[in-house]
N, C-alpha and C. Protein backbone atom coordinates (compact mmCIF):
# COMPACT_ATOMS: atom_id res chain seq x y z
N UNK A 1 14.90 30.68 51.33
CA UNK A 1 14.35 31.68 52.19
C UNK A 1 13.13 32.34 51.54
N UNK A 2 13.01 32.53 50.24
CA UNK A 2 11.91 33.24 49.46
C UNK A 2 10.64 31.99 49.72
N UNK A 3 11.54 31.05 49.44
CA UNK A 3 9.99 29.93 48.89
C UNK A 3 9.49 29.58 50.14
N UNK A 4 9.78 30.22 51.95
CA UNK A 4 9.14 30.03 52.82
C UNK A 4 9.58 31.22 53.53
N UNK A 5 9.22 32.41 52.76
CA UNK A 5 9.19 33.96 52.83
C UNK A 5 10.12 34.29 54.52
N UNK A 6 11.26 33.76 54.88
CA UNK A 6 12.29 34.09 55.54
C UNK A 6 12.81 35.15 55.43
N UNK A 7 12.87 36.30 56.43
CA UNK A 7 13.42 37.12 56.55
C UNK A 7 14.95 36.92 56.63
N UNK A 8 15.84 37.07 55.65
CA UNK A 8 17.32 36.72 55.99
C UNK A 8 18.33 37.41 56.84
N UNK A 9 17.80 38.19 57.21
CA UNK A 9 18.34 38.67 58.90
C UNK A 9 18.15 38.35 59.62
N UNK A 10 16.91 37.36 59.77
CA UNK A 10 16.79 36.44 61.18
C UNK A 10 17.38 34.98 61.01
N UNK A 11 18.20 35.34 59.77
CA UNK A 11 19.01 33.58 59.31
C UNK A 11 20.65 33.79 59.77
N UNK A 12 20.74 32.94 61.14
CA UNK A 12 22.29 33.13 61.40
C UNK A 12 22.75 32.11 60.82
N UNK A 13 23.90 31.80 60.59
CA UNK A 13 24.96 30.96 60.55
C UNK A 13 25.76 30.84 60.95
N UNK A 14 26.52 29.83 61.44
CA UNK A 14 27.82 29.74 63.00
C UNK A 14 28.40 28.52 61.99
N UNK A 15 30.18 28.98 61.94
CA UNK A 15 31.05 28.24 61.41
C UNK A 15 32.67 28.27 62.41
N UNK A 16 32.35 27.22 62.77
CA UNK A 16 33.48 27.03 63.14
C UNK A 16 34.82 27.41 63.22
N UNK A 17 35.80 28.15 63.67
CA UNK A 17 37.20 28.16 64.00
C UNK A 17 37.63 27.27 62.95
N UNK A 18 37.54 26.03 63.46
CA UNK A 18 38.58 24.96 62.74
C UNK A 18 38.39 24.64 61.78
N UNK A 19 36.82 24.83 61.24
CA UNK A 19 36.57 24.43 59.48
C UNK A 19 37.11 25.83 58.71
N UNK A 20 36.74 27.02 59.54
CA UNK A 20 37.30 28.53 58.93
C UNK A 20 39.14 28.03 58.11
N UNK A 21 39.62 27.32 59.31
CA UNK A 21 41.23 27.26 58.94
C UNK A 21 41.36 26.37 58.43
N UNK A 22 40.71 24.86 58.13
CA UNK A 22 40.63 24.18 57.25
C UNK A 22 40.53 24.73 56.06
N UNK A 23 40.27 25.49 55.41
CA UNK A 23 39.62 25.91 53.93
C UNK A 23 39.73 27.90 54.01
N UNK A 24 40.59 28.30 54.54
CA UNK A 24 40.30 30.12 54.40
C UNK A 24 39.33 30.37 53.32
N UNK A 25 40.25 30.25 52.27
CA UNK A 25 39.19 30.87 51.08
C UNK A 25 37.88 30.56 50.84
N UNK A 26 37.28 28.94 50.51
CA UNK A 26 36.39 28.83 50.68
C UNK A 26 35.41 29.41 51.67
N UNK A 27 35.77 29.46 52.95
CA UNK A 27 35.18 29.91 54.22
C UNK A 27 34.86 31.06 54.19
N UNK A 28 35.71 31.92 53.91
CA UNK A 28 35.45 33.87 53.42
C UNK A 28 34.67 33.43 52.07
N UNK A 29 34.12 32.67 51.08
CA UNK A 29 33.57 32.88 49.94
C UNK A 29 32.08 32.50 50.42
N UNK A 30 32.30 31.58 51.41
CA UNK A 30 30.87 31.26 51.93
C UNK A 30 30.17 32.71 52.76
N UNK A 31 31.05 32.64 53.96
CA UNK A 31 30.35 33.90 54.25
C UNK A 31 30.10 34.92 53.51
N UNK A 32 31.15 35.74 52.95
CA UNK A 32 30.38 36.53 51.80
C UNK A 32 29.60 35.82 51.41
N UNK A 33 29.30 35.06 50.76
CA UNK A 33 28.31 34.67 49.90
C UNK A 33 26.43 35.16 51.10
N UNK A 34 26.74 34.51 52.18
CA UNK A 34 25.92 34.50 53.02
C UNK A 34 24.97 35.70 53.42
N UNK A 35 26.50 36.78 54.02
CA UNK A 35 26.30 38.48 54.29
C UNK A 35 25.26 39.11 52.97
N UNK A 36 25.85 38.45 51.53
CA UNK A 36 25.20 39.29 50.66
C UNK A 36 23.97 39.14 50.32
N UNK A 37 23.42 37.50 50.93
CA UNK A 37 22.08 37.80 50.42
C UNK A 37 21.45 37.91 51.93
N UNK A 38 21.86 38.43 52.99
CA UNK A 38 21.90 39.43 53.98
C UNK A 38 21.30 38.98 55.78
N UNK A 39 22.29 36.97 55.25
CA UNK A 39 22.24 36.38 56.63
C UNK A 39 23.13 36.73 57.24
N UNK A 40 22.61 36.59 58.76
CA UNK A 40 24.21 37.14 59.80
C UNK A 40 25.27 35.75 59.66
N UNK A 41 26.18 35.90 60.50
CA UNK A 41 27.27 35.30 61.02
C UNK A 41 28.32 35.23 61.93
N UNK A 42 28.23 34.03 62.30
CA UNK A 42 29.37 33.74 63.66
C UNK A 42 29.86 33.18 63.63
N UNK A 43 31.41 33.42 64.24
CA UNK A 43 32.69 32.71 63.72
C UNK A 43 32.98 32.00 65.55
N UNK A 44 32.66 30.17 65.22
CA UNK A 44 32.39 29.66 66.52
C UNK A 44 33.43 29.40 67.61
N UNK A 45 33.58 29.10 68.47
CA UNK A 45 34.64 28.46 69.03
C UNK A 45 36.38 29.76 68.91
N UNK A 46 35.93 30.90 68.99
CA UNK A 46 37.15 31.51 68.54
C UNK A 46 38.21 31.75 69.66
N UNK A 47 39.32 31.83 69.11
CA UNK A 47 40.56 31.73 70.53
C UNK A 47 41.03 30.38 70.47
N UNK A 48 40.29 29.75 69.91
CA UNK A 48 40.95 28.17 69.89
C UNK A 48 41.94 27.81 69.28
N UNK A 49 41.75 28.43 68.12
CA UNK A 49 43.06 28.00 66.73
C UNK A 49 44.07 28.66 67.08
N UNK A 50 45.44 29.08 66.49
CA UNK A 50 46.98 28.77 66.61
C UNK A 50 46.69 30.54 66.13
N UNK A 51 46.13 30.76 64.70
CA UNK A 51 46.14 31.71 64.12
C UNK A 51 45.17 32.84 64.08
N UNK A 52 44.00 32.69 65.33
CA UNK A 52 42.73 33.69 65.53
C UNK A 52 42.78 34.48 64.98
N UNK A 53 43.39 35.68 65.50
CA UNK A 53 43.44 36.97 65.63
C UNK A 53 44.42 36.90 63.80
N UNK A 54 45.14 36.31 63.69
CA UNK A 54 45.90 36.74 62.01
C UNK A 54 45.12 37.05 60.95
N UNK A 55 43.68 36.02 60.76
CA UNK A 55 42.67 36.31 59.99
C UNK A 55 41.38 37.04 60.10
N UNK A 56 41.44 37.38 61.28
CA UNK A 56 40.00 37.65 61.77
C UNK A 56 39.81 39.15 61.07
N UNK A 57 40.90 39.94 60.81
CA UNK A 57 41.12 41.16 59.63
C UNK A 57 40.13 40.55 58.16
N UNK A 58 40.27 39.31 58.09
CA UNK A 58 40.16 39.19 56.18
C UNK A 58 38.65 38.59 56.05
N UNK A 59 37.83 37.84 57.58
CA UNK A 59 37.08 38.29 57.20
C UNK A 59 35.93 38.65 57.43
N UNK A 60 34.39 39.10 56.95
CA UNK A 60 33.46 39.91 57.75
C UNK A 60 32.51 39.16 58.13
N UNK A 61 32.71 38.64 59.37
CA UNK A 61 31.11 37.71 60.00
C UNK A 61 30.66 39.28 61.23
N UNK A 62 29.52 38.90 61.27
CA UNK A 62 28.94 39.43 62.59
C UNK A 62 28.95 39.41 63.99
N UNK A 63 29.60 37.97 64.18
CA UNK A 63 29.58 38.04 65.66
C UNK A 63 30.47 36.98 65.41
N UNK A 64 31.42 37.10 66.71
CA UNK A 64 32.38 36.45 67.60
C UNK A 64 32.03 35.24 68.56
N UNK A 65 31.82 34.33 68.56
CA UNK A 65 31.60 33.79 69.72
C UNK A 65 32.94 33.15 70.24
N UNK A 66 32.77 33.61 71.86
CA UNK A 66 34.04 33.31 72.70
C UNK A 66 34.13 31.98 73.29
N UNK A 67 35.29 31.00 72.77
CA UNK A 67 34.74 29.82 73.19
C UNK A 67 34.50 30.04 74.70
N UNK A 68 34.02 28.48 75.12
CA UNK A 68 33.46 28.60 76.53
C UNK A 68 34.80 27.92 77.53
N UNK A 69 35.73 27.43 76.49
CA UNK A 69 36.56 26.73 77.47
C UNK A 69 37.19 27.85 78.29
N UNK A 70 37.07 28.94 77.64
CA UNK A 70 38.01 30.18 78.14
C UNK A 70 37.02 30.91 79.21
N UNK A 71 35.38 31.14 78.82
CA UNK A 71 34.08 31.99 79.83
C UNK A 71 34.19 31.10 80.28
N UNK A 72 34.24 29.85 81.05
CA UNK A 72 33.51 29.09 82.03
C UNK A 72 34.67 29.14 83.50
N UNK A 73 36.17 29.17 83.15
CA UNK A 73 36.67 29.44 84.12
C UNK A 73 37.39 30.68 84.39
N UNK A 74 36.86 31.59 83.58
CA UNK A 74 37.66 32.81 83.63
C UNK A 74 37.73 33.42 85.18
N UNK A 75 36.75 33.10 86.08
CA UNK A 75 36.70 33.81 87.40
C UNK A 75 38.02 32.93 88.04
N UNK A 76 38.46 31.98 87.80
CA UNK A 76 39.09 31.49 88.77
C UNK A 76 40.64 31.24 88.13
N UNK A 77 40.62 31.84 86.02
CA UNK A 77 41.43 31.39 85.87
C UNK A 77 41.92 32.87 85.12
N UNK A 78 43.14 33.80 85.55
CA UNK A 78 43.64 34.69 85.23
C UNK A 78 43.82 35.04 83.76
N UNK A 79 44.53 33.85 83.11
CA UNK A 79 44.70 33.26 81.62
C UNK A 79 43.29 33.91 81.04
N UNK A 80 42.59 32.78 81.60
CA UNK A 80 41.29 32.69 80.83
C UNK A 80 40.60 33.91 80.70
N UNK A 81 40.47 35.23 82.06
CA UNK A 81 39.61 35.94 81.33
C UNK A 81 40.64 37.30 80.21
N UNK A 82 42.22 37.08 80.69
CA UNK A 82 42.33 38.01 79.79
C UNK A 82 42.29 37.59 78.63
N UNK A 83 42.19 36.55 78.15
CA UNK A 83 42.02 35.49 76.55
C UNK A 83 40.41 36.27 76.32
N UNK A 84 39.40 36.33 77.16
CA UNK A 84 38.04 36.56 76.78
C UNK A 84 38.20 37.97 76.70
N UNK A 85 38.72 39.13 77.38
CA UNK A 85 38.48 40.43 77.65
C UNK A 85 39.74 40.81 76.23
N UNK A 86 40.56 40.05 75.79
CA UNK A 86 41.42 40.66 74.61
C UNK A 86 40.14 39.71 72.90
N UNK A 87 39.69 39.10 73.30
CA UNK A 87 38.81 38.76 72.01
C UNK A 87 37.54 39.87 71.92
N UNK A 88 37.37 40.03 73.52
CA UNK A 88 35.98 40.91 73.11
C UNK A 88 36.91 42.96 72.64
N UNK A 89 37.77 42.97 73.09
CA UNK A 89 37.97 43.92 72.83
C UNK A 89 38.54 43.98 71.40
N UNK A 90 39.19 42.67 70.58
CA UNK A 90 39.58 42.83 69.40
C UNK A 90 38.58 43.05 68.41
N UNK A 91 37.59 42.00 69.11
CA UNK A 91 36.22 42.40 67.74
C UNK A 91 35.76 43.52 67.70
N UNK A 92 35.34 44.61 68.87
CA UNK A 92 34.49 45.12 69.32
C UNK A 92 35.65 47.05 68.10
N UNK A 93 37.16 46.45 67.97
CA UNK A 93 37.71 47.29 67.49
C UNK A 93 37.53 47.22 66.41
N UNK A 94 37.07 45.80 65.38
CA UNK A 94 36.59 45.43 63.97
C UNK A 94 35.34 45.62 64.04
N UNK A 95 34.66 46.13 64.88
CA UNK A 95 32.90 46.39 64.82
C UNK A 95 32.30 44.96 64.84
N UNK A 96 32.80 44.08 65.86
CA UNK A 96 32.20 42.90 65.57
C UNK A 96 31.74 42.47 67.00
N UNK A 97 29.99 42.57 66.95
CA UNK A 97 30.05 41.86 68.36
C UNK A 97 30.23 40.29 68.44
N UNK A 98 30.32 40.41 70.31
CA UNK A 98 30.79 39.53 70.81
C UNK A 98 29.47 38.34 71.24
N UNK A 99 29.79 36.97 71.60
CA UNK A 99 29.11 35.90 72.33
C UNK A 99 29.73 35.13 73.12
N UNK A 100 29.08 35.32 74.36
CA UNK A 100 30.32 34.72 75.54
C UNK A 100 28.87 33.10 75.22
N UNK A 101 30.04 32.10 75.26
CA UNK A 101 29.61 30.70 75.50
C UNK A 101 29.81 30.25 77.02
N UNK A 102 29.31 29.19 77.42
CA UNK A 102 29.12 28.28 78.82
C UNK A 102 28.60 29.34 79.99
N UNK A 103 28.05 30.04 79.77
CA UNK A 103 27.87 31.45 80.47
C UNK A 103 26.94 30.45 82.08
N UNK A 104 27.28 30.04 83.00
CA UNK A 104 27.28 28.91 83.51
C UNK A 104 26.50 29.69 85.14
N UNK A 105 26.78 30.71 85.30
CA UNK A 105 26.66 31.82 86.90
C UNK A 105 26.34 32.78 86.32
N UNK A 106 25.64 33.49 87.66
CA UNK A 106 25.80 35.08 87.74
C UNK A 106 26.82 35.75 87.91
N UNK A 107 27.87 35.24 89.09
CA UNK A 107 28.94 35.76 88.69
C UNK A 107 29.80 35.72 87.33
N UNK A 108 29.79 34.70 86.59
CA UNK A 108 30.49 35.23 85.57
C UNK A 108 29.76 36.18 84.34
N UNK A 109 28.58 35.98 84.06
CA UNK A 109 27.56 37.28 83.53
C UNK A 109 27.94 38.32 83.87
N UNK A 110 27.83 38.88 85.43
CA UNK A 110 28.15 39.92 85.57
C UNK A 110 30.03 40.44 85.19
N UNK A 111 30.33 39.46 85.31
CA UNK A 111 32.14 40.00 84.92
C UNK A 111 32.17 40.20 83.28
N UNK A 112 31.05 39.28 82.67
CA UNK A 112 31.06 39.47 81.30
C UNK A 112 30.11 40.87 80.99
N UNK A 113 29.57 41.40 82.05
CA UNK A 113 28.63 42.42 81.48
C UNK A 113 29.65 43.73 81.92
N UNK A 114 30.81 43.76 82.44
CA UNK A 114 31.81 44.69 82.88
C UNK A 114 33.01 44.53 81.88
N UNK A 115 33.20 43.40 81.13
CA UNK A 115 33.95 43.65 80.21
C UNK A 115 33.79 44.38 78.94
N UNK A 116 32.09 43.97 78.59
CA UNK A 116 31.24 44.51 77.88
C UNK A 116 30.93 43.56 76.73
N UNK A 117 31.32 41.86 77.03
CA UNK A 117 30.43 41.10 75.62
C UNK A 117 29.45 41.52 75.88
N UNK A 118 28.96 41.34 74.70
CA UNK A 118 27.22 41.81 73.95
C UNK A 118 26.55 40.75 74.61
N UNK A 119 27.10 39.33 74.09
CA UNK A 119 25.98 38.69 74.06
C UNK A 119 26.29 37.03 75.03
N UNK A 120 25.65 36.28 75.51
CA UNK A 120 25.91 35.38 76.64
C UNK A 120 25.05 34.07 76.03
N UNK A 121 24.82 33.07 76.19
CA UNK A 121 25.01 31.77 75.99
C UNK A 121 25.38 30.86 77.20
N UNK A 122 23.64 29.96 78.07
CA UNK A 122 24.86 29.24 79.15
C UNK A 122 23.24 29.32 79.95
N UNK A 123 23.31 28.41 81.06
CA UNK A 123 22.54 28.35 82.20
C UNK A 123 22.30 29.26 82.50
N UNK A 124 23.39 30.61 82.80
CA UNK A 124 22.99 31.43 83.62
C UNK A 124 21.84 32.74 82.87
N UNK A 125 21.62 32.21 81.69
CA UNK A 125 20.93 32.78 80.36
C UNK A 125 19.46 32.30 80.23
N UNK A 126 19.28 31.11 80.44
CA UNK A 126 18.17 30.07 79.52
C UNK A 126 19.14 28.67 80.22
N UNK A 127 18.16 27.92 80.97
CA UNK A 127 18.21 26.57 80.72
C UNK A 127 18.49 26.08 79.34
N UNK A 128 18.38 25.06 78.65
CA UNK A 128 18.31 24.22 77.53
C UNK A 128 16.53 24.03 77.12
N UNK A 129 16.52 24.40 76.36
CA UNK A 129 15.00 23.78 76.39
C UNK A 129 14.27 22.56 75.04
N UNK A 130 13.16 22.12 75.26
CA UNK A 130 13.08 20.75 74.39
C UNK A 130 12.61 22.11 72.89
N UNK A 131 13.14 21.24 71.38
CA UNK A 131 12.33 22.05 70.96
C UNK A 131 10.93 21.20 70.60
N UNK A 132 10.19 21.91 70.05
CA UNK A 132 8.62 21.70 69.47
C UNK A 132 8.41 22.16 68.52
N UNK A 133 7.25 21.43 67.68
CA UNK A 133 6.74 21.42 66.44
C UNK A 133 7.84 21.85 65.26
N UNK A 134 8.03 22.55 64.59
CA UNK A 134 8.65 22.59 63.06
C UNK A 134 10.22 23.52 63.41
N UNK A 135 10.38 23.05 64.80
CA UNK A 135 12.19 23.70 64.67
C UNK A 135 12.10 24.86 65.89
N UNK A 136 11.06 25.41 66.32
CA UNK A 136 11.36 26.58 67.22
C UNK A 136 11.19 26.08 68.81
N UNK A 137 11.79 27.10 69.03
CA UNK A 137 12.08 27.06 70.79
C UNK A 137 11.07 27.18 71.30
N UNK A 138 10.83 26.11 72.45
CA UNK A 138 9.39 27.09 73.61
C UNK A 138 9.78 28.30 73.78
N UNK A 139 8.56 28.83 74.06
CA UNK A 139 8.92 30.51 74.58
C UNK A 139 9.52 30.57 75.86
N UNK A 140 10.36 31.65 75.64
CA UNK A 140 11.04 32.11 76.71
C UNK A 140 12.76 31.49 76.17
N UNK A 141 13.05 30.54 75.43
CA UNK A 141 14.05 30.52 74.62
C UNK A 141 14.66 31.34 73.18
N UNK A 142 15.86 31.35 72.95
CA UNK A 142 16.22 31.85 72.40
C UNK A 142 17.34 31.60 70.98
């Protein structure tokens, strides 16, 4: 980050659910490691694993992202949004915001903007877009 003067707050990192529980310790040594020289972090795909919510106390990423298998049918599937509306409210009690994935409609945006995730991911956000030149998004991506 120094030797191509990176601001390390604009350096996220997104780790997986299932590699998190593959390896705990390692996984909390990485992120710390990460937080301290003062990149964010997101813990991906969450709600998926057996044991979510048991570890999510031990350890400190920045953001939550809600998998999408759970946002994409939550309007139609009862399960699904109280699975999304009990993750966003668990983080949001650890000071951790949230990222709704497959964010796919307006209607479900707006049900996600009444539950109160922070943050959305999905068609109904940004198309997909090609990237260009050395890694960044056309404008208007994110």
């Amino acid at each position: 980050m120094e030797a191509h003067s990176l601001d390390p707050s604009s350096v996220g990192f997104e780790i997986t659910e299932t590699a998190t529980i593959a390896d705990f310790d390692c996984a909390r040594e990485l992120i710390d490691a990460l937080r301290r020289h003062g990149c964010r972090v997101a813990l991906d795909d969450f709600g998926t694993g057996m044991s979510s919510f048991s570890y999510l106390k031990s350890l400190e990423v920045d953001f939550i992202k809600i998998d999408g298998s759970f946002v994409r049918n939550m309007l139609e599937e009862p399960m699904n949004a109280a699975i999304v509306e009990a993750v966003n409210r668990i983080a949001h009690i650890s000071g951790i915001r949230t990222i709704a994935e497959f964010v796919e409609n307006g209607a479900v945006m707006q049900r996600l903007r009444k539950i109160g995730v922070d943050f959305a991911q999905g068609w109904a956000v940004e198309v997909p877009q090609p990237m260009t030149g050395r890694g960044e998004a056309k404008s208007g991506a994110q």
